[in-house]
N, C-alpha and C. Protein backbone atom coordinates (compact mmCIF):
# COMPACT_ATOMS: atom_id res chain seq x y z
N UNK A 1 -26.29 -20.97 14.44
CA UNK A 1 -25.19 -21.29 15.29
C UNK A 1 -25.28 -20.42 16.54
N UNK A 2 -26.52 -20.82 17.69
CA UNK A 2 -26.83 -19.91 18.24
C UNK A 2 -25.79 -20.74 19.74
N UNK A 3 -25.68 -19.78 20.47
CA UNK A 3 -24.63 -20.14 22.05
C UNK A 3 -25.49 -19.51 22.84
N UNK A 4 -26.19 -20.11 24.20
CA UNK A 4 -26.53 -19.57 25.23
C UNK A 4 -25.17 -18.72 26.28
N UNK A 5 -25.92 -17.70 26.42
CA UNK A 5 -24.74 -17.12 27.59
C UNK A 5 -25.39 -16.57 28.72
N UNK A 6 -26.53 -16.99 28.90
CA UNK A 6 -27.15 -16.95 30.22
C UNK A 6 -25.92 -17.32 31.74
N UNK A 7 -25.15 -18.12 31.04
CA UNK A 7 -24.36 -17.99 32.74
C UNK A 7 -23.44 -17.29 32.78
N UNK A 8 -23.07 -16.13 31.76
CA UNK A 8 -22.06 -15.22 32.04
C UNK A 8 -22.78 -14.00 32.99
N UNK A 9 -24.26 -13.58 32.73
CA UNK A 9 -24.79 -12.81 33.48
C UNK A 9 -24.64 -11.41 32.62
N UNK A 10 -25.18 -10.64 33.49
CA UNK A 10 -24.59 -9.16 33.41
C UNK A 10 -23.25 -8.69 34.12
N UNK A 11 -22.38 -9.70 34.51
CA UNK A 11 -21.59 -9.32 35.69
C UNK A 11 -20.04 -8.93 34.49
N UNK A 12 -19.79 -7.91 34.50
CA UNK A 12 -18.69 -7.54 33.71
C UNK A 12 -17.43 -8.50 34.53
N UNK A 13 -16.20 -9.56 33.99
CA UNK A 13 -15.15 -9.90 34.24
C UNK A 13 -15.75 -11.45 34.13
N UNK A 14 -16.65 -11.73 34.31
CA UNK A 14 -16.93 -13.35 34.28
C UNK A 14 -16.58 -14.05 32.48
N UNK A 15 -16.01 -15.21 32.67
CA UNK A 15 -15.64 -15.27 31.60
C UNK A 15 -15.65 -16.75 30.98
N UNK A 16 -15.98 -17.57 29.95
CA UNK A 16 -15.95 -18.94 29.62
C UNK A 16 -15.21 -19.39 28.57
N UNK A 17 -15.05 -20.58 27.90
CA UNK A 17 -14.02 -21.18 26.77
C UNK A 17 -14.91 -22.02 26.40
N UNK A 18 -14.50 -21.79 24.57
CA UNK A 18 -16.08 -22.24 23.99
C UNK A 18 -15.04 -23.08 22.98
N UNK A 19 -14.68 -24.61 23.32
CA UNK A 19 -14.11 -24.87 22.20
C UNK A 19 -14.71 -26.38 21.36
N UNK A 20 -15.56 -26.09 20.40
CA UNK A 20 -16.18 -27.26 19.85
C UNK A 20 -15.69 -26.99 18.68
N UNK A 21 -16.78 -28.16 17.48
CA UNK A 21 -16.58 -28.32 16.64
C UNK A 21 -18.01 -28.56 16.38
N UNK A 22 -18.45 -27.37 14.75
CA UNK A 22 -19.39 -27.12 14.49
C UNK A 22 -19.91 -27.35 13.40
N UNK A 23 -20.93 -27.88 12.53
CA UNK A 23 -20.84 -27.81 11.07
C UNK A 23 -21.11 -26.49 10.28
N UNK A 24 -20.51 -26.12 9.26
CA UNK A 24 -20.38 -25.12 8.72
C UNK A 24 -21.38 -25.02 7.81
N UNK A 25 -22.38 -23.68 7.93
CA UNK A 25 -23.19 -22.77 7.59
C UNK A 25 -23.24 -22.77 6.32
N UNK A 26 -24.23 -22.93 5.69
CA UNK A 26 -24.63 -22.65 3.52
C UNK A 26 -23.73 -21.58 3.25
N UNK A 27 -23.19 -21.38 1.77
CA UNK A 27 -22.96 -20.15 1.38
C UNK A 27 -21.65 -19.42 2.55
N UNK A 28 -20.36 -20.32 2.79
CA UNK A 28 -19.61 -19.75 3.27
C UNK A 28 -18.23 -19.95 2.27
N UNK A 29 -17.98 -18.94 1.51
CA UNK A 29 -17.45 -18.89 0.37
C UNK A 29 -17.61 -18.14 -0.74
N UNK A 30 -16.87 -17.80 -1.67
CA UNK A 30 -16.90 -17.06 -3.16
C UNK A 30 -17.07 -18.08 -4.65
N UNK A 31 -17.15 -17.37 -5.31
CA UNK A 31 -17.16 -18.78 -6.99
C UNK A 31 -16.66 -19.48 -6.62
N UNK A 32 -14.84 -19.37 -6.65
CA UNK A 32 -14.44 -20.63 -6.74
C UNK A 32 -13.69 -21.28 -5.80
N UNK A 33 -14.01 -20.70 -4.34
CA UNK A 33 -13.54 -21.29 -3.23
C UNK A 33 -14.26 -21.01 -1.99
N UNK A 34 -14.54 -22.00 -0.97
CA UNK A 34 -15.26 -22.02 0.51
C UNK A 34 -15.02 -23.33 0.82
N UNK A 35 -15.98 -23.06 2.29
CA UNK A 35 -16.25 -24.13 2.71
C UNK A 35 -17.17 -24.76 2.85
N UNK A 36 -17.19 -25.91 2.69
CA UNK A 36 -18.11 -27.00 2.26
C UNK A 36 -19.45 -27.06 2.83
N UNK A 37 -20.48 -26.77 3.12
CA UNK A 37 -21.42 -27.05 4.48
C UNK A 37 -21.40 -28.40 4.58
N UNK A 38 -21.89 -28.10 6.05
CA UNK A 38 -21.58 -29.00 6.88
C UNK A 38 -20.13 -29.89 6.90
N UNK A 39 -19.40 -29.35 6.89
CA UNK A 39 -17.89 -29.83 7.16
C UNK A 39 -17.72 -29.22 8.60
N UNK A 40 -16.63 -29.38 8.62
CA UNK A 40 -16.27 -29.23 10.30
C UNK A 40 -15.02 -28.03 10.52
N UNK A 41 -15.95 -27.35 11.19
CA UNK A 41 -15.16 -25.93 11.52
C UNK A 41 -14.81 -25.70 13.15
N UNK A 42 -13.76 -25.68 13.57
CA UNK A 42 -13.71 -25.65 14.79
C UNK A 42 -13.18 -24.05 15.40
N UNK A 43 -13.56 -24.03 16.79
CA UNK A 43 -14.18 -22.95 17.23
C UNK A 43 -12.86 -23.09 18.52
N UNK A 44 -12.14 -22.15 19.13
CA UNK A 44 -11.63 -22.19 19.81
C UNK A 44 -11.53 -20.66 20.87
N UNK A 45 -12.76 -20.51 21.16
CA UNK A 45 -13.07 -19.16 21.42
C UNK A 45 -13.32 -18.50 23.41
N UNK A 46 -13.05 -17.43 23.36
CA UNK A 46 -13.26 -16.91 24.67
C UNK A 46 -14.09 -16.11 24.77
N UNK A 47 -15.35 -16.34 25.90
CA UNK A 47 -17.18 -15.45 25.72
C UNK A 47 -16.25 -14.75 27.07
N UNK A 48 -16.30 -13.68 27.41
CA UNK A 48 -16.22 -12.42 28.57
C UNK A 48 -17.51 -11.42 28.14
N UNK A 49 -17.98 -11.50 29.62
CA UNK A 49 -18.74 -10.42 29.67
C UNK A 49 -18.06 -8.79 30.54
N UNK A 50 -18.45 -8.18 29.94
CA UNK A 50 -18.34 -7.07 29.83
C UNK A 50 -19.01 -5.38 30.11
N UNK A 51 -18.94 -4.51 30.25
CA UNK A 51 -20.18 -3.85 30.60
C UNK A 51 -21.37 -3.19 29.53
N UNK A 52 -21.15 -3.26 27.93
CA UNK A 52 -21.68 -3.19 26.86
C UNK A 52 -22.60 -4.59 26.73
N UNK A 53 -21.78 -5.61 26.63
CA UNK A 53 -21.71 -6.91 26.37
C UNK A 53 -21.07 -8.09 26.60
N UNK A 54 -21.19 -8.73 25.56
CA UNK A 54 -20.02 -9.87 25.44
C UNK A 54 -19.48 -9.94 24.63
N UNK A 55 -18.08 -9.98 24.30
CA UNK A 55 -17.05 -9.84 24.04
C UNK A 55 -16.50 -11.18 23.59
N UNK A 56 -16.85 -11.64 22.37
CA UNK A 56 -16.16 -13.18 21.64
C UNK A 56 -15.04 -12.67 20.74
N UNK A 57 -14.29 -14.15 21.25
CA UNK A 57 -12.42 -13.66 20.63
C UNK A 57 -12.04 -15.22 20.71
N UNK A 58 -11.00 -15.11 19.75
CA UNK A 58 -10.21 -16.41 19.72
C UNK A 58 -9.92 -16.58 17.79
N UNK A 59 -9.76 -18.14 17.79
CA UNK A 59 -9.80 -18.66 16.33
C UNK A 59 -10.83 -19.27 16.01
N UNK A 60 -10.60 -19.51 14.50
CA UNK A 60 -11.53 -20.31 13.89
C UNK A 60 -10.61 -21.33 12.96
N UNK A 61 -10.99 -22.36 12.87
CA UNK A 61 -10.08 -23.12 12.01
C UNK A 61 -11.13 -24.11 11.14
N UNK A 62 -10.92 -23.65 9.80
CA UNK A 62 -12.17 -24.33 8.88
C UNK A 62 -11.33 -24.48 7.82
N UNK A 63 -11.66 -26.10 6.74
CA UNK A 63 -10.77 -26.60 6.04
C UNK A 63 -11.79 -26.03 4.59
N UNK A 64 -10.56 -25.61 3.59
CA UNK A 64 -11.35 -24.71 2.31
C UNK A 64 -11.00 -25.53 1.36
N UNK A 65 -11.85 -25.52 0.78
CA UNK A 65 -11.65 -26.29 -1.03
C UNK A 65 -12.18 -25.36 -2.21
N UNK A 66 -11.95 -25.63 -3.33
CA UNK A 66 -12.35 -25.11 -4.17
C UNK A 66 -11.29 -25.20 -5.45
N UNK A 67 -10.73 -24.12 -6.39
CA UNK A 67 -10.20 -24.79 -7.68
C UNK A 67 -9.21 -22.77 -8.12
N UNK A 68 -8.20 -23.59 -8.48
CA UNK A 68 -7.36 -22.69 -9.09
C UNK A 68 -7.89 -21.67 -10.04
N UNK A 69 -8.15 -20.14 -10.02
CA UNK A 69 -8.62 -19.29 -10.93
C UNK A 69 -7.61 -19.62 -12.73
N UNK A 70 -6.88 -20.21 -12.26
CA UNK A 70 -6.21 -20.21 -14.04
C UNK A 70 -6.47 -21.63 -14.31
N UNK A 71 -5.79 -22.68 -13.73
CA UNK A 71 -5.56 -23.94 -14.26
C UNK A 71 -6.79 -25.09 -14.12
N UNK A 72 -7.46 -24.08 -13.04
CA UNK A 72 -9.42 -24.93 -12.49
C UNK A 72 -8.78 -26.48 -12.07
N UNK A 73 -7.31 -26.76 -11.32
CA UNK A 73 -7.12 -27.91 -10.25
C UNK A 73 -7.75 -27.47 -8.98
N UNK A 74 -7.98 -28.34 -8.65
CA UNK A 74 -8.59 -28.41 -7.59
C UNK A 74 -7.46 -28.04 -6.11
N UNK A 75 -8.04 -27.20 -5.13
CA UNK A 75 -7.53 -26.72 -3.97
C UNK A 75 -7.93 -27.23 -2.82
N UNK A 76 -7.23 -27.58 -1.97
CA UNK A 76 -7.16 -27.94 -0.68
C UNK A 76 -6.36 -27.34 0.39
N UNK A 77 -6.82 -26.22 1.73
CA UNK A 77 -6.48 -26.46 2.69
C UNK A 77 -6.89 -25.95 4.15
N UNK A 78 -6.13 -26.06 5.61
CA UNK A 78 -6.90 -25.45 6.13
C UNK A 78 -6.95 -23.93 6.52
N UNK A 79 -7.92 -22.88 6.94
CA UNK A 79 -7.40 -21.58 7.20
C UNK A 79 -8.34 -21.58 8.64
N UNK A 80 -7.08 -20.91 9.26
CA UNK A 80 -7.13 -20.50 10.82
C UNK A 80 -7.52 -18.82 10.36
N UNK A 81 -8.65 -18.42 11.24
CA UNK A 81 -8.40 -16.88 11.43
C UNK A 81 -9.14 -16.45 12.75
N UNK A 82 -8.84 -15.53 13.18
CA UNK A 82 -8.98 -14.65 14.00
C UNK A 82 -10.46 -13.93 14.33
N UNK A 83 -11.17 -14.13 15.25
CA UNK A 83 -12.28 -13.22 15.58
C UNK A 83 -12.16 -12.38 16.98
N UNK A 84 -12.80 -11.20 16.91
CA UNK A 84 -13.68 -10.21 17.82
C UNK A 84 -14.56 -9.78 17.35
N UNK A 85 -15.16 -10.05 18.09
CA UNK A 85 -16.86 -9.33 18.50
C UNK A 85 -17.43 -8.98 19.22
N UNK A 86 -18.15 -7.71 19.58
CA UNK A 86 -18.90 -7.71 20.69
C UNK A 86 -20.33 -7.92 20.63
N UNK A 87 -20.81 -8.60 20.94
CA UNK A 87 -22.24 -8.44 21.16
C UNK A 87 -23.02 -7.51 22.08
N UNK A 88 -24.02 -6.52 22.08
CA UNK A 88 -24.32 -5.49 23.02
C UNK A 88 -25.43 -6.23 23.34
N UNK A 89 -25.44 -6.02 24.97
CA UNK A 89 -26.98 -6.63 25.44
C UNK A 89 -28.04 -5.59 24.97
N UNK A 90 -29.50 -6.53 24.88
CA UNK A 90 -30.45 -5.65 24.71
C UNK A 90 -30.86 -4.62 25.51
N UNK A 91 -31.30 -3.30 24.94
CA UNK A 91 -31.58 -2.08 25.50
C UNK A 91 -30.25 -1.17 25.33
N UNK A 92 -29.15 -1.43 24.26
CA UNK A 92 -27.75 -0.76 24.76
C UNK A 92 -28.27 0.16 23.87
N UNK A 93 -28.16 1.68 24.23
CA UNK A 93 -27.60 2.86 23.44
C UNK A 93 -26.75 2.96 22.57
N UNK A 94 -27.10 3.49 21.49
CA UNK A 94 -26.03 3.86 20.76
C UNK A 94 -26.27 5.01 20.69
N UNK A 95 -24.72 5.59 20.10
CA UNK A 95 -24.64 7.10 18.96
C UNK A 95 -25.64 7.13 18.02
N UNK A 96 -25.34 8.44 17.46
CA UNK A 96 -25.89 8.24 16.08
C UNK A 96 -24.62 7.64 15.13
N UNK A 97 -23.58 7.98 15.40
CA UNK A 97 -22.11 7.20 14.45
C UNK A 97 -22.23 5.53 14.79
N UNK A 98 -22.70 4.91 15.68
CA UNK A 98 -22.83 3.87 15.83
C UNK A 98 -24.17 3.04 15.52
N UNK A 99 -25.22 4.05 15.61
CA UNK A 99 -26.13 3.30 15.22
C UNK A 99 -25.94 3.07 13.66
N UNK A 100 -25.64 3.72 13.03
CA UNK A 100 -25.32 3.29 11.10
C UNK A 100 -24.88 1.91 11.06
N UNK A 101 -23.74 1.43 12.09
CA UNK A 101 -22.97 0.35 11.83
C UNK A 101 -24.23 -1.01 12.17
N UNK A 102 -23.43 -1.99 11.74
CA UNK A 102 -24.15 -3.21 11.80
C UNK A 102 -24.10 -3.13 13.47
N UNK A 103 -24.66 -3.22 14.54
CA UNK A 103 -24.27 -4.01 15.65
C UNK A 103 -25.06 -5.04 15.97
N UNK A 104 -23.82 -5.77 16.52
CA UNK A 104 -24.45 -7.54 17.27
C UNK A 104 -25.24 -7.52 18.11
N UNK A 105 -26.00 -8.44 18.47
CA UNK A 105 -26.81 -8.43 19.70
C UNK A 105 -26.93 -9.37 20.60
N UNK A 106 -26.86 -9.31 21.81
CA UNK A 106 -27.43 -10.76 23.00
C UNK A 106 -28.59 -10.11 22.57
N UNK A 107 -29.63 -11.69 22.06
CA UNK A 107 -30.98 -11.43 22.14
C UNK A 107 -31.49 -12.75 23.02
N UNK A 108 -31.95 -12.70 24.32
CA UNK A 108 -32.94 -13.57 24.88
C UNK A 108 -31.69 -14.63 25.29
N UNK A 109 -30.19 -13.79 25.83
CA UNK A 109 -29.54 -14.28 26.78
C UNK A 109 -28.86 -15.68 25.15
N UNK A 110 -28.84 -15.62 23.88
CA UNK A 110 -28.01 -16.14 22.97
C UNK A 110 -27.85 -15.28 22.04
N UNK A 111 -26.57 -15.52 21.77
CA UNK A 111 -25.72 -15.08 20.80
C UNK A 111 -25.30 -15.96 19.52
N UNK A 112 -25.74 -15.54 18.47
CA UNK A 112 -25.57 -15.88 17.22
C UNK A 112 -24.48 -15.48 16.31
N UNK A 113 -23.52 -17.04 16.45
CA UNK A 113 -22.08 -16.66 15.58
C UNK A 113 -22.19 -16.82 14.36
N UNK A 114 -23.15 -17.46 13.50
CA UNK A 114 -22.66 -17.73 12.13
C UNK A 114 -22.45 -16.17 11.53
N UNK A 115 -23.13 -15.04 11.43
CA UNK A 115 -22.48 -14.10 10.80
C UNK A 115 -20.91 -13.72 11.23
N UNK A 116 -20.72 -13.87 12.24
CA UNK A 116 -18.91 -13.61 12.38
C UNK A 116 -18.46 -14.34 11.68
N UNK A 117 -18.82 -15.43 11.77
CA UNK A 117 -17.46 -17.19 11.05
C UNK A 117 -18.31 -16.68 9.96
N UNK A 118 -18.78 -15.76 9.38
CA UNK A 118 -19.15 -15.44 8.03
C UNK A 118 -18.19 -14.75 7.14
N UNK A 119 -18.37 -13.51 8.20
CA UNK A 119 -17.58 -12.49 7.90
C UNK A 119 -15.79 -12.57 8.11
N UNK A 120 -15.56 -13.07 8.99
CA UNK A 120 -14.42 -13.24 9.14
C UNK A 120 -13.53 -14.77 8.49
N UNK A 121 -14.34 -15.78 7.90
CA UNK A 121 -13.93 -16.66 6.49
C UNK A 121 -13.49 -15.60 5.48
N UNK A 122 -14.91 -15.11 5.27
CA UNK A 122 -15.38 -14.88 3.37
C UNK A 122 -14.01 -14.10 3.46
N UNK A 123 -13.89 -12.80 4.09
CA UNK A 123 -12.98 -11.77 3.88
C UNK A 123 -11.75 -12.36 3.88
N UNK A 124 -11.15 -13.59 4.26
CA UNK A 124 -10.21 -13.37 4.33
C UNK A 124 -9.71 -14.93 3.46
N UNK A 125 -10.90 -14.86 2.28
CA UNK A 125 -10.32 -16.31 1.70
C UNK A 125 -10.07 -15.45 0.36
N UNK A 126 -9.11 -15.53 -0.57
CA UNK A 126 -8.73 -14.74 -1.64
C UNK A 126 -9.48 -15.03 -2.92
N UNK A 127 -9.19 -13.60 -3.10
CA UNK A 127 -10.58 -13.58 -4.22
C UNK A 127 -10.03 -14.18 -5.72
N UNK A 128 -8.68 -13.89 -6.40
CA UNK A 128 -8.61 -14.96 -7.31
C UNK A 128 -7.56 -16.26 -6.94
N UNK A 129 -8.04 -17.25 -6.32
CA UNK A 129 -6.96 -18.26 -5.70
C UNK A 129 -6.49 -19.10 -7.09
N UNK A 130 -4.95 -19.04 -6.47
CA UNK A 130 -4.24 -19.83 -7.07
C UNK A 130 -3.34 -20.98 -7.05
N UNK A 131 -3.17 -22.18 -7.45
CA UNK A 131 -2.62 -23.11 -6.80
C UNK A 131 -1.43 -23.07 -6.50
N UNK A 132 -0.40 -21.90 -7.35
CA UNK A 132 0.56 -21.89 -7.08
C UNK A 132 0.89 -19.95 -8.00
N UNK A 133 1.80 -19.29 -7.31
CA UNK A 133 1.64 -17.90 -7.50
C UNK A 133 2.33 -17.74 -9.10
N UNK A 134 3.03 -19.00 -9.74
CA UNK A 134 3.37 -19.02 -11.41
C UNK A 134 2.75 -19.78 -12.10
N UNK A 135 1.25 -20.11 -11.35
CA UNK A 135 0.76 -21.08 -12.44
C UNK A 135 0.20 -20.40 -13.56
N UNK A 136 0.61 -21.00 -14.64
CA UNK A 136 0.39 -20.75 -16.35
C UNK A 136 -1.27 -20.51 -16.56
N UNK A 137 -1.50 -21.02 -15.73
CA UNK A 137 -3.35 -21.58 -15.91
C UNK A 137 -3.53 -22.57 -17.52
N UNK A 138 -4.47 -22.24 -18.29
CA UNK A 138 -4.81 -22.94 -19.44
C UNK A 138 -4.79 -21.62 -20.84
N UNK A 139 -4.81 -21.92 -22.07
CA UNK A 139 -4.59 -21.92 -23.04
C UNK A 139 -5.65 -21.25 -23.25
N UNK A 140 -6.03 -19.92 -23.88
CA UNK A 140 -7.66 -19.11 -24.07
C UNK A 140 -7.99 -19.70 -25.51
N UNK A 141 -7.05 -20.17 -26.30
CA UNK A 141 -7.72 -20.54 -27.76
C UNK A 141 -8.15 -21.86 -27.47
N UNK A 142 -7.19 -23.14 -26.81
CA UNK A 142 -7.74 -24.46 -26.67
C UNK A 142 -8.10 -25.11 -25.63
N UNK A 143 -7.45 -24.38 -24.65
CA UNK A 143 -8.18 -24.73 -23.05
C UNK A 143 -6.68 -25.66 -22.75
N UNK A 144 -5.83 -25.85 -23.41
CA UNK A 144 -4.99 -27.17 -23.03
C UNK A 144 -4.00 -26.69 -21.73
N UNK A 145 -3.44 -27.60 -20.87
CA UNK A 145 -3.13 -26.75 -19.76
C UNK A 145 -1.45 -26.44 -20.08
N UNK A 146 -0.86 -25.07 -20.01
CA UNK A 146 -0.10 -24.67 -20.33
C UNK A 146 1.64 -25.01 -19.75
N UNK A 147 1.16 -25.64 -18.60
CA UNK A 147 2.04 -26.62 -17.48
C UNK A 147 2.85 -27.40 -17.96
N UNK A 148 1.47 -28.22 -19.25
CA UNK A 148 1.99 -29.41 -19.70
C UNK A 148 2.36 -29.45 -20.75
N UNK A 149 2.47 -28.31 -21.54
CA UNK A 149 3.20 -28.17 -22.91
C UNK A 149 3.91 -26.78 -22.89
N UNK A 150 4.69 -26.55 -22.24
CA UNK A 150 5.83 -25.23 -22.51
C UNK A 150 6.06 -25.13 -23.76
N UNK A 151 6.04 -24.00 -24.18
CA UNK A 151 6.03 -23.37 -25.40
C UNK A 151 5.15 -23.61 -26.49
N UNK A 152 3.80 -23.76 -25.56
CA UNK A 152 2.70 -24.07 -26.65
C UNK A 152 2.34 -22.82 -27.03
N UNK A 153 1.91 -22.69 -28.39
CA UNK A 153 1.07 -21.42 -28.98
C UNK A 153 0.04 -21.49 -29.92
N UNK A 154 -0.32 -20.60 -30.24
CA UNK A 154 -1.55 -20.50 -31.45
C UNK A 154 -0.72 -19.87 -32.46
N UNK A 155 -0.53 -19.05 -33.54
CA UNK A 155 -0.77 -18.40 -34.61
C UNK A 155 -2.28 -17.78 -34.99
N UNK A 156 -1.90 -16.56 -34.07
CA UNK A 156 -3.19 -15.54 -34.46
C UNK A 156 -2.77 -15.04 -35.21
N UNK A 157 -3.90 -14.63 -36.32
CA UNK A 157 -3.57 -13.28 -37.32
C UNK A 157 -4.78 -12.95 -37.22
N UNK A 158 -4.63 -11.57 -36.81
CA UNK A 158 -5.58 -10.53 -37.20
C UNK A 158 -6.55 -10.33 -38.37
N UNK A 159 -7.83 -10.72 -38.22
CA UNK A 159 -8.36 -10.63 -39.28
C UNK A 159 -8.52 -9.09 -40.16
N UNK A 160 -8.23 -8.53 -39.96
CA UNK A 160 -7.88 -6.91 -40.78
C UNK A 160 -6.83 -7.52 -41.12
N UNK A 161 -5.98 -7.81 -41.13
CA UNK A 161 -4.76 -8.23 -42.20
C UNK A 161 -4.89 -9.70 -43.13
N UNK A 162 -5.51 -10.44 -42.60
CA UNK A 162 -6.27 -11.51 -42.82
C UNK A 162 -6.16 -11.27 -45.10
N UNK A 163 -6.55 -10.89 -45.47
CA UNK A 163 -6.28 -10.00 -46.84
C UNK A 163 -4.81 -10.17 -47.42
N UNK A 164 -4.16 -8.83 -46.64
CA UNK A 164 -3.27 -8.82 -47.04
C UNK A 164 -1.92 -9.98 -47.09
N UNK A 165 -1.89 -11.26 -46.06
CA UNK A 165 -1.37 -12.48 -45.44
C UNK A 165 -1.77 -13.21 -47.19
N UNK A 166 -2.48 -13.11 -47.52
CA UNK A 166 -2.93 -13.85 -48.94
C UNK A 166 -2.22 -13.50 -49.97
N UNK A 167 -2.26 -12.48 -50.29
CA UNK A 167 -1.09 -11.18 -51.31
C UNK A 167 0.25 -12.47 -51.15
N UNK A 168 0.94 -12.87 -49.78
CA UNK A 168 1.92 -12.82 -49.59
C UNK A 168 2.32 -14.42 -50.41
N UNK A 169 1.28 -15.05 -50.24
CA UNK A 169 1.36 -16.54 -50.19
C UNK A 169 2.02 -16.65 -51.98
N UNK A 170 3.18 -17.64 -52.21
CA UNK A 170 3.88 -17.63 -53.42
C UNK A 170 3.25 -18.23 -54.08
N UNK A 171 2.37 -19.57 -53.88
CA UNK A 171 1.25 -20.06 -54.91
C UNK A 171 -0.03 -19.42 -55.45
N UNK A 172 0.11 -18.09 -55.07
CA UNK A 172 -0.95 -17.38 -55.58
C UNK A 172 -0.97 -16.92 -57.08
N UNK A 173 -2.35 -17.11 -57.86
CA UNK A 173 -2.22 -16.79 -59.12
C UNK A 173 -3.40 -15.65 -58.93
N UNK A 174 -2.18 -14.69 -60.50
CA UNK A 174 -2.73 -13.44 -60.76
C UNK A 174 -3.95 -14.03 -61.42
């Protein structure tokens, strides 16, 4: 998801509006929720150059699917979020505190967004999603969904007592 920015220049204050619609990148997502590749993620963003770099900001708006951590229904919707980034042109200095960090790069006058709309999805799609914040989910002994039968249960007994439950039973012969 590479963007030419050859016409922003080196000139710090020049500035453009980048608003398409892009297909979305493999592997944007967790187990049991992302987005789809190649679905349609739209981009509503502002490139400024700057005297480091360039400087990308705006939204992202990409539609998520995937399935309830308890009840495994299926989820639908869309999430808007927020990016900044700078990209540093090539040859920029760093610290040594800065060189540790990841930094972006203008390489050969383009800039490459899919790691942002990476980073700034994944982080902010929740890690156990739920379809609803009281859903019951399903049943660990039968799987049956718990929604649909209120006051369903098992009868566990402990097999260490398992023994003694026998003792109790009145048709038992000495």
């Amino acid at each position: 998801m590479a963007f030419d920015v050859k016409d922003l220049g080196r000139s710090p204050g020049s500035m453009r509006t980048l608003k398409e619609h892009v297909p979305a990148p493999g592997k944007l997502g967790v187990a049991l929720i992302g987005v789809q590749e190649g679905s349609d993620v739209g981009l509503d963003l502002k490139l400024e150059a700057v005297h480091e770099g360039i400087l990308v900001s705006g939204t992202v708006l990409a539609g998520v699917t995937g399935e309830c951590g308890r009840c495994l229904d299926p989820l639908a919707y869309d999430l808007e979020v927020n990016v900044q980034e700078l990209f540093f042109y090539e040859g920029a200095e760093f610290s040594d505190e800065e060189e540790g960090e990841e930094q972006r790069r203008v390489e050969h006058d383009v800039i490459d967004l899919e790691p942002v709309l990476r980073d700034a999805i994944v982080t902010n799609l929740p890690f156990q999603p739920v379809c609803r914040e009281d859903c019951q989910g399903l049943c660990s002994e039968c799987g049956v969904r718990l929604e649909d039968e209120p006051g369903h249960h098992h009868e566990v007994l402990d097999p260490r007592w398992a023994a003694l439950a026998d003792l109790a039973k009145p048709d038992r012969q000495n």
